[in-house]
PDB file of N, CA and C in Angstrom:
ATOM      1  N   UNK A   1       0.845  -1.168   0.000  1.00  0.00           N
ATOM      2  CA  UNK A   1       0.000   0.000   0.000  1.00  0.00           C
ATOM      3  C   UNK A   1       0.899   1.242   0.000  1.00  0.00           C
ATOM      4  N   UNK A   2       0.764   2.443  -0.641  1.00  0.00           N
ATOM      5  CA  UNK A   2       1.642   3.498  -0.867  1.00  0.00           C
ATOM      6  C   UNK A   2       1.386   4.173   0.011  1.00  0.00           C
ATOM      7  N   UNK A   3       2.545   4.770   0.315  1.00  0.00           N
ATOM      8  CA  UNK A   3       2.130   6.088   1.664  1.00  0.00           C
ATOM      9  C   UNK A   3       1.240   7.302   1.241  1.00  0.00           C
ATOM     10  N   UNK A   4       0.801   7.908   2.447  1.00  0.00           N
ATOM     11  CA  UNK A   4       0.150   9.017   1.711  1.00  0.00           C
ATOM     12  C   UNK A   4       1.217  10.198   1.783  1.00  0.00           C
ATOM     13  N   UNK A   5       1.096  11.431   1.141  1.00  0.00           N
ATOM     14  CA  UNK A   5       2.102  12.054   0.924  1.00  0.00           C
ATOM     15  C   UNK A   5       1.914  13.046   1.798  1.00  0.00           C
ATOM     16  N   UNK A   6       0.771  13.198   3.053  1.00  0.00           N
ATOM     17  CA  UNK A   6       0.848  14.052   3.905  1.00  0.00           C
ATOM     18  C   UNK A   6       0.969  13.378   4.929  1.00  0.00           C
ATOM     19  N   UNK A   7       1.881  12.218   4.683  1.00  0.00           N
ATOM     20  CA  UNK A   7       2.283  11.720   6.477  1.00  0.00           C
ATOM     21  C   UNK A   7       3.423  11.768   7.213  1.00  0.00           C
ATOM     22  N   UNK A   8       4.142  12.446   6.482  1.00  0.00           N
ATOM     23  CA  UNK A   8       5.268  13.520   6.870  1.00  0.00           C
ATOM     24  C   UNK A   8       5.109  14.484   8.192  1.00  0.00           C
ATOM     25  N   UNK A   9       3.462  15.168   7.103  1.00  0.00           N
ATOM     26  CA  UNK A   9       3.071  16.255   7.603  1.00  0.00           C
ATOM     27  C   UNK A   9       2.393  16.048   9.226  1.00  0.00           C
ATOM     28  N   UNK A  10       1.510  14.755   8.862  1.00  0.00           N
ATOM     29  CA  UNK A  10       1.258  14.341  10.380  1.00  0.00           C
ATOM     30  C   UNK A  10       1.827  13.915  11.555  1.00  0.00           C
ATOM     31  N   UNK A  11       2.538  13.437  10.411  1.00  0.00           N
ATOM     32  CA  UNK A  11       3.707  13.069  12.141  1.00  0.00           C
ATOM     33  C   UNK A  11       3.979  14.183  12.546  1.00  0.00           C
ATOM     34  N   UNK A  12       4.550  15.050  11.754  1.00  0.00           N
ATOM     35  CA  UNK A  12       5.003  16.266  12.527  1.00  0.00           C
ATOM     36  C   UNK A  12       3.673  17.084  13.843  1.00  0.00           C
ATOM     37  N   UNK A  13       2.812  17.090  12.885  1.00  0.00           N
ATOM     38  CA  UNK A  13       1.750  17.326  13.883  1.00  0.00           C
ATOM     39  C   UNK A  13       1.309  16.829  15.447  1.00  0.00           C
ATOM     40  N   UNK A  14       1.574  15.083  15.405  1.00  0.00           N
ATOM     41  CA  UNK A  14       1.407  14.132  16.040  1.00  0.00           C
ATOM     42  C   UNK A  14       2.158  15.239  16.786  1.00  0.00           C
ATOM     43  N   UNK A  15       3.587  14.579  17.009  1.00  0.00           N
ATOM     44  CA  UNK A  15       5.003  15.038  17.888  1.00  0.00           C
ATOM     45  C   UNK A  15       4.735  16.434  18.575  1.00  0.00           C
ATOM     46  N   UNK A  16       4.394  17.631  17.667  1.00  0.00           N
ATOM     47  CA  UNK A  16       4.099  18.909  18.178  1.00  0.00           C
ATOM     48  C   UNK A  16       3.109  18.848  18.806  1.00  0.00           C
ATOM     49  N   UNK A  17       2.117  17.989  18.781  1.00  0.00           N
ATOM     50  CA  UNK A  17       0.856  17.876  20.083  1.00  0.00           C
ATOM     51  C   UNK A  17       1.191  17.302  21.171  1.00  0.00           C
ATOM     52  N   UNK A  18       2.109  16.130  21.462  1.00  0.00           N
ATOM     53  CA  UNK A  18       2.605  15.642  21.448  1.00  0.00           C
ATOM     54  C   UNK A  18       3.673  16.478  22.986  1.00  0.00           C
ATOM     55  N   UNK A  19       4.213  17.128  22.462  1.00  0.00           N
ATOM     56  CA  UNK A  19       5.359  18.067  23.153  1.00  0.00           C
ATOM     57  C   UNK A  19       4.000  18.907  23.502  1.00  0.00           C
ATOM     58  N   UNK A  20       3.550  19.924  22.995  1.00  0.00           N
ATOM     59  CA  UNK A  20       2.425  20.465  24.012  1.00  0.00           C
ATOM     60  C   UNK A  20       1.803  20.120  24.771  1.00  0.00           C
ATOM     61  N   UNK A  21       1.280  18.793  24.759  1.00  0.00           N
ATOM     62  CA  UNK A  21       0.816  18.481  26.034  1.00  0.00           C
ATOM     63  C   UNK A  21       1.363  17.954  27.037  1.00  0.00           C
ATOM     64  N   UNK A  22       2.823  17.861  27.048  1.00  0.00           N
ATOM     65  CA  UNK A  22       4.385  17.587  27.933  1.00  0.00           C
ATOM     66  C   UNK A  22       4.462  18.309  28.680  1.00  0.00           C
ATOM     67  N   UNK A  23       4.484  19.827  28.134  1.00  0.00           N
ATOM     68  CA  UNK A  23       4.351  21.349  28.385  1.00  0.00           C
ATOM     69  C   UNK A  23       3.519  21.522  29.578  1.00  0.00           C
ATOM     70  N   UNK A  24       2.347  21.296  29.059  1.00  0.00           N
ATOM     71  CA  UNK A  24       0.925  22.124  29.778  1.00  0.00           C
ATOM     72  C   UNK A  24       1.335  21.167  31.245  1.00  0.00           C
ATOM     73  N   UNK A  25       1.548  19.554  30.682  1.00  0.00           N
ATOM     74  CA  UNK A  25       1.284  18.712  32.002  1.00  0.00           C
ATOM     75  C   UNK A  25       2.350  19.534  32.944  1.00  0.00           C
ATOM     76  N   UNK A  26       3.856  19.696  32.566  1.00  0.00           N
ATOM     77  CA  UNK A  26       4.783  19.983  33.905  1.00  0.00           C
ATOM     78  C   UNK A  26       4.223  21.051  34.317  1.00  0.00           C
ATOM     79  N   UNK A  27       3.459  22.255  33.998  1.00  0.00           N
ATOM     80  CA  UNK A  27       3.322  22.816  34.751  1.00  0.00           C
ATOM     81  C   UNK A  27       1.758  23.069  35.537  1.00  0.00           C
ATOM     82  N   UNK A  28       1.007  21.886  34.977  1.00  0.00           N
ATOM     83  CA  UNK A  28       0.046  21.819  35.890  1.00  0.00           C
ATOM     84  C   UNK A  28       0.309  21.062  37.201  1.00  0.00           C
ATOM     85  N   UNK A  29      -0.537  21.191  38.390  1.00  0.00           N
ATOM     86  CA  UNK A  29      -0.167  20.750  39.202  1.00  0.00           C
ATOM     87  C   UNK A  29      -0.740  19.164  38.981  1.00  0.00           C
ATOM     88  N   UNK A  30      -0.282  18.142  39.782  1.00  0.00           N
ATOM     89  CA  UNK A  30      -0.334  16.748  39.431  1.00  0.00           C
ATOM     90  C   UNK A  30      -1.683  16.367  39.332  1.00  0.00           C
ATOM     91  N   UNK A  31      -2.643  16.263  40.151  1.00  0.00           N
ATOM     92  CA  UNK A  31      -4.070  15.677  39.813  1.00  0.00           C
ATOM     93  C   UNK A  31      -4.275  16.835  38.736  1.00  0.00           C
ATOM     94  N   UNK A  32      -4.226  17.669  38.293  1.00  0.00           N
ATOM     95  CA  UNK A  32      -4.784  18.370  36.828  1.00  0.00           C
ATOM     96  C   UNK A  32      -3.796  17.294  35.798  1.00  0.00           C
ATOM     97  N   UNK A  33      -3.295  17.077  35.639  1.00  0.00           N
ATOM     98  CA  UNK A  33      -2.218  16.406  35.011  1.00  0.00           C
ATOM     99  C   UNK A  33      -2.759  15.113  34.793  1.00  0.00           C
ATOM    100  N   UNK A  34      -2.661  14.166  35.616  1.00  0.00           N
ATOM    101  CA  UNK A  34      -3.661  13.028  35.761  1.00  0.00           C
ATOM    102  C   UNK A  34      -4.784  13.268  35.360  1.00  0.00           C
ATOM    103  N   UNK A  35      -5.638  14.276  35.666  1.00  0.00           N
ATOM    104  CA  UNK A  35      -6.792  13.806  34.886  1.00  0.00           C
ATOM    105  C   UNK A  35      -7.020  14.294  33.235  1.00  0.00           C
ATOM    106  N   UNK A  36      -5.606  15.248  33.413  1.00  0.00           N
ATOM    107  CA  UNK A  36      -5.887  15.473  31.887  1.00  0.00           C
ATOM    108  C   UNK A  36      -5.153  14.110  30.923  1.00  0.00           C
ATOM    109  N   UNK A  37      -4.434  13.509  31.046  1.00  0.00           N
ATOM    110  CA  UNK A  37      -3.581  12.235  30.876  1.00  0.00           C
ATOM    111  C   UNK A  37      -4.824  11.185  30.909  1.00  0.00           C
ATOM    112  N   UNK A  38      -5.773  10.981  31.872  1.00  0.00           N
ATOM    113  CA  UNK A  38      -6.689   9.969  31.714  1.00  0.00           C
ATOM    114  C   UNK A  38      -7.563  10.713  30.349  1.00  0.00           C
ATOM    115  N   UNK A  39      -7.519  11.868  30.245  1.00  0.00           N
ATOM    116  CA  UNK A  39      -9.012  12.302  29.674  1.00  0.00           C
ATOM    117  C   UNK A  39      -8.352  11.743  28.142  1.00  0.00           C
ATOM    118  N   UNK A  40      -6.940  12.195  28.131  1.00  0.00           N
ATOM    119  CA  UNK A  40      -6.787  11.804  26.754  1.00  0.00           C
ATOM    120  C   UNK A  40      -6.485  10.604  26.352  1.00  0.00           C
ATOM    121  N   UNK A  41      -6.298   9.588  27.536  1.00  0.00           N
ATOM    122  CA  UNK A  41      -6.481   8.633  26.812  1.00  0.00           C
ATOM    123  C   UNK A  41      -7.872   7.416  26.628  1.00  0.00           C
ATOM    124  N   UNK A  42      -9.041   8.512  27.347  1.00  0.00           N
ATOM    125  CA  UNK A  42      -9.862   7.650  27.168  1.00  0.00           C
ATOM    126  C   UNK A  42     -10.569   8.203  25.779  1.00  0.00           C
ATOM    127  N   UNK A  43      -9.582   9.749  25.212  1.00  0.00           N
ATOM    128  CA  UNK A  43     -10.215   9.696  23.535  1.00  0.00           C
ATOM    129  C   UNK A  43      -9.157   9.006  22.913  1.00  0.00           C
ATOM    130  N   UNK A  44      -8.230   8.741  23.219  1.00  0.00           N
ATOM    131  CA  UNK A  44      -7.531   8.000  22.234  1.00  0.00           C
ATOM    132  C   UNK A  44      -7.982   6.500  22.243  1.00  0.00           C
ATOM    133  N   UNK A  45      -8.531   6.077  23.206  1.00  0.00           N
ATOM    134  CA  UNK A  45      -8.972   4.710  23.381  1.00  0.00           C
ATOM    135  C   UNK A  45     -10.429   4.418  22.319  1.00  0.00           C
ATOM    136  N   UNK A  46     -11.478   5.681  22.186  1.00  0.00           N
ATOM    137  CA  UNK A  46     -12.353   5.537  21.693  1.00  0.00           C
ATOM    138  C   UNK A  46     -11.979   5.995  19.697  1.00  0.00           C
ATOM    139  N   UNK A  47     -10.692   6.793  19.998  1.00  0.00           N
ATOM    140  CA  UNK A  47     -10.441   7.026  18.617  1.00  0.00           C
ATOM    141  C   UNK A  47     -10.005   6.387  17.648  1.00  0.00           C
ATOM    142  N   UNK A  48      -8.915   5.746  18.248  1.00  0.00           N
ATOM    143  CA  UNK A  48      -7.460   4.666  17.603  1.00  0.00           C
ATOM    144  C   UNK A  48      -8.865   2.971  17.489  1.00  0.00           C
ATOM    145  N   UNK A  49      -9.725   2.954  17.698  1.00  0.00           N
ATOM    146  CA  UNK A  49     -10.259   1.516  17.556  1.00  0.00           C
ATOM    147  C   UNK A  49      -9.921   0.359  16.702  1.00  0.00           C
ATOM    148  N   UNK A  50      -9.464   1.243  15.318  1.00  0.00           N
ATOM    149  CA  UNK A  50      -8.809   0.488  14.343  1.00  0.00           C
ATOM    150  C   UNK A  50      -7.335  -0.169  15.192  1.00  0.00           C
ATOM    151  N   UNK A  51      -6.421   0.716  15.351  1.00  0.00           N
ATOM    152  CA  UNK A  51      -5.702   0.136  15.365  1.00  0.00           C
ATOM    153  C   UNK A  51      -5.216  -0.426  17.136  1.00  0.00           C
ATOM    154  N   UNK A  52      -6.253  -0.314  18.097  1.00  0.00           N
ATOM    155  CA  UNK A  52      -6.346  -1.076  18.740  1.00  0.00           C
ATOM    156  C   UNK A  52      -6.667  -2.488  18.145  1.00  0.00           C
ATOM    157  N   UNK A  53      -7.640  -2.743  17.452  1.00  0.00           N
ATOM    158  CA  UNK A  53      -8.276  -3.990  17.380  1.00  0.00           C
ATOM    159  C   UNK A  53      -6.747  -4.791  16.639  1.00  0.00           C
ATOM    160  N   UNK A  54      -5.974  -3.617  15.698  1.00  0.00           N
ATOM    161  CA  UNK A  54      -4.955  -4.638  15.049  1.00  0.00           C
ATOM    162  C   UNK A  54      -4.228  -5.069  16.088  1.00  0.00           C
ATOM    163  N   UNK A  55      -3.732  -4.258  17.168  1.00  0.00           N
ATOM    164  CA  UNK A  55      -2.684  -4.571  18.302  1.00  0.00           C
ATOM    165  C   UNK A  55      -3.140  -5.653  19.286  1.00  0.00           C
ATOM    166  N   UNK A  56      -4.529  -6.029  18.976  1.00  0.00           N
ATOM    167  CA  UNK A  56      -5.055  -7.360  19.296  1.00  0.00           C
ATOM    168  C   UNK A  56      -4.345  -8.401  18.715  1.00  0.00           C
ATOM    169  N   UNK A  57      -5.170  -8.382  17.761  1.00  0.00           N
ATOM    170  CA  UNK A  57      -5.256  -9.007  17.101  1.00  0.00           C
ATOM    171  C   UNK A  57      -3.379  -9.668  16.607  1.00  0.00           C
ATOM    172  N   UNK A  58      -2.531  -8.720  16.415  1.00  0.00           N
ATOM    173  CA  UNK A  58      -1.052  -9.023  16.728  1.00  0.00           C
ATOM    174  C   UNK A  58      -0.591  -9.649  17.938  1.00  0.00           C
ATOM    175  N   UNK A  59      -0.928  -9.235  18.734  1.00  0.00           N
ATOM    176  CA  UNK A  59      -0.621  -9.648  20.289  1.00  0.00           C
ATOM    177  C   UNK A  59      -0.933 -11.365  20.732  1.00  0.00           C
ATOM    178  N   UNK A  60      -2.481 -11.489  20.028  1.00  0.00           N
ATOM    179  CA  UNK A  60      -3.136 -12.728  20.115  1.00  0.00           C
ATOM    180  C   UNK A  60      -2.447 -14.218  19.130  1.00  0.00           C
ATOM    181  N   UNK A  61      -2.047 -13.120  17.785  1.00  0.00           N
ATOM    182  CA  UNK A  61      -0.938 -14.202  17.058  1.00  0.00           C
ATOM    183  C   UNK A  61      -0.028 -14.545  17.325  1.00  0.00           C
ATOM    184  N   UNK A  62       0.857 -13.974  18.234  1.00  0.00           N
ATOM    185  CA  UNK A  62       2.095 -13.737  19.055  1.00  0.00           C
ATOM    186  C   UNK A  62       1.972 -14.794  20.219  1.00  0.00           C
ATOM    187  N   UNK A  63       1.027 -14.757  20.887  1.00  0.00           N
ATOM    188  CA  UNK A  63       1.093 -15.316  22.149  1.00  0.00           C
ATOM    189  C   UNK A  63      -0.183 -16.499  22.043  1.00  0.00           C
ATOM    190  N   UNK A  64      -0.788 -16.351  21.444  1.00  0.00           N
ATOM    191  CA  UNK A  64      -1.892 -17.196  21.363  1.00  0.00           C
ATOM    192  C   UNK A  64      -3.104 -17.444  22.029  1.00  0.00           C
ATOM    193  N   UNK A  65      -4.332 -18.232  21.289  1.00  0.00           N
ATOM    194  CA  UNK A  65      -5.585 -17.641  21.375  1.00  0.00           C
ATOM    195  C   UNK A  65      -5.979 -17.557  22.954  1.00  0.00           C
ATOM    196  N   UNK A  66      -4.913 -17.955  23.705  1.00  0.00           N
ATOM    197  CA  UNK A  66      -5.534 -18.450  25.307  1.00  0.00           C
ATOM    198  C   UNK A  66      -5.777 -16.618  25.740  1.00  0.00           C
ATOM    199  N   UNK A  67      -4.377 -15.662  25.105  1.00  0.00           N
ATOM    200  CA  UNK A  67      -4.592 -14.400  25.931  1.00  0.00           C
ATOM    201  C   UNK A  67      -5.802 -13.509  25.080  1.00  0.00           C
ATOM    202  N   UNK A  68      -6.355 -14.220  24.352  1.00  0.00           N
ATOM    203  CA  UNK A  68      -7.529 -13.007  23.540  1.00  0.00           C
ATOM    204  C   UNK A  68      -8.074 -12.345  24.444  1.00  0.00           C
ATOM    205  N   UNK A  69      -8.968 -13.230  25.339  1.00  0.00           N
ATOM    206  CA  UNK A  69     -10.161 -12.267  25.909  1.00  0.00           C
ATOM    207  C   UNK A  69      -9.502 -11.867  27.121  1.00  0.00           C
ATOM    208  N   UNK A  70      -8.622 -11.936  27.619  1.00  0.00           N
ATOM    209  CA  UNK A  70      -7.744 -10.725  28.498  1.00  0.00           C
ATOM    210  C   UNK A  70      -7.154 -10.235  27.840  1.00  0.00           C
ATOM    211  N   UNK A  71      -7.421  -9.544  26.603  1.00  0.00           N
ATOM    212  CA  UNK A  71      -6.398  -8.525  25.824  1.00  0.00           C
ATOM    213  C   UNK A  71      -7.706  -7.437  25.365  1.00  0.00           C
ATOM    214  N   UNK A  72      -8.864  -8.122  25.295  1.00  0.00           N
ATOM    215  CA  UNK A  72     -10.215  -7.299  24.525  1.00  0.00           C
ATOM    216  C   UNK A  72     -10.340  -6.539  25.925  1.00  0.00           C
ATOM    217  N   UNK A  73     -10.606  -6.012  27.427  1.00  0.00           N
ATOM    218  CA  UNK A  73     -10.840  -5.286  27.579  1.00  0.00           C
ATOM    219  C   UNK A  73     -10.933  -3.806  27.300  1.00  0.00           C
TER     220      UNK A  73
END
């Protein structure tokens, strides 16, 4: 499959969000921090679905079918 030609561009994006929110966390104080750290990863959890399900689905070929359904939570 060919790359797309703006994924250069995203990564860069990725990384610079990436480092901003590095930023904001050191100087919030720690429970702001934590909950901003949970908040984002419960959108990244609902966002990335695709490639959660692949990192299953890898994980499960790897180790085999016994760890599936302790890997689907």
């Amino acid at each position: 499959m060919p790359r797309s030609p703006l994924r250069p561009l995203r990564q860069r994006l990725e990384v610079a969000a990436l480092h901003a929110i590095g930023i904001v966390a050191r100087v919030l104080p720690f429970e702001w921090s934590s909950a901003l750290g949970g908040g984002i990863g419960q959108v990244a959890y609902w966002t990335l679905s695709r490639r959660r399900r692949i990192a299953i689905e890898n994980v499960t070929a790897a180790l085999g079918s016994e760890f599936e359904g302790t890997l689907a939570r």
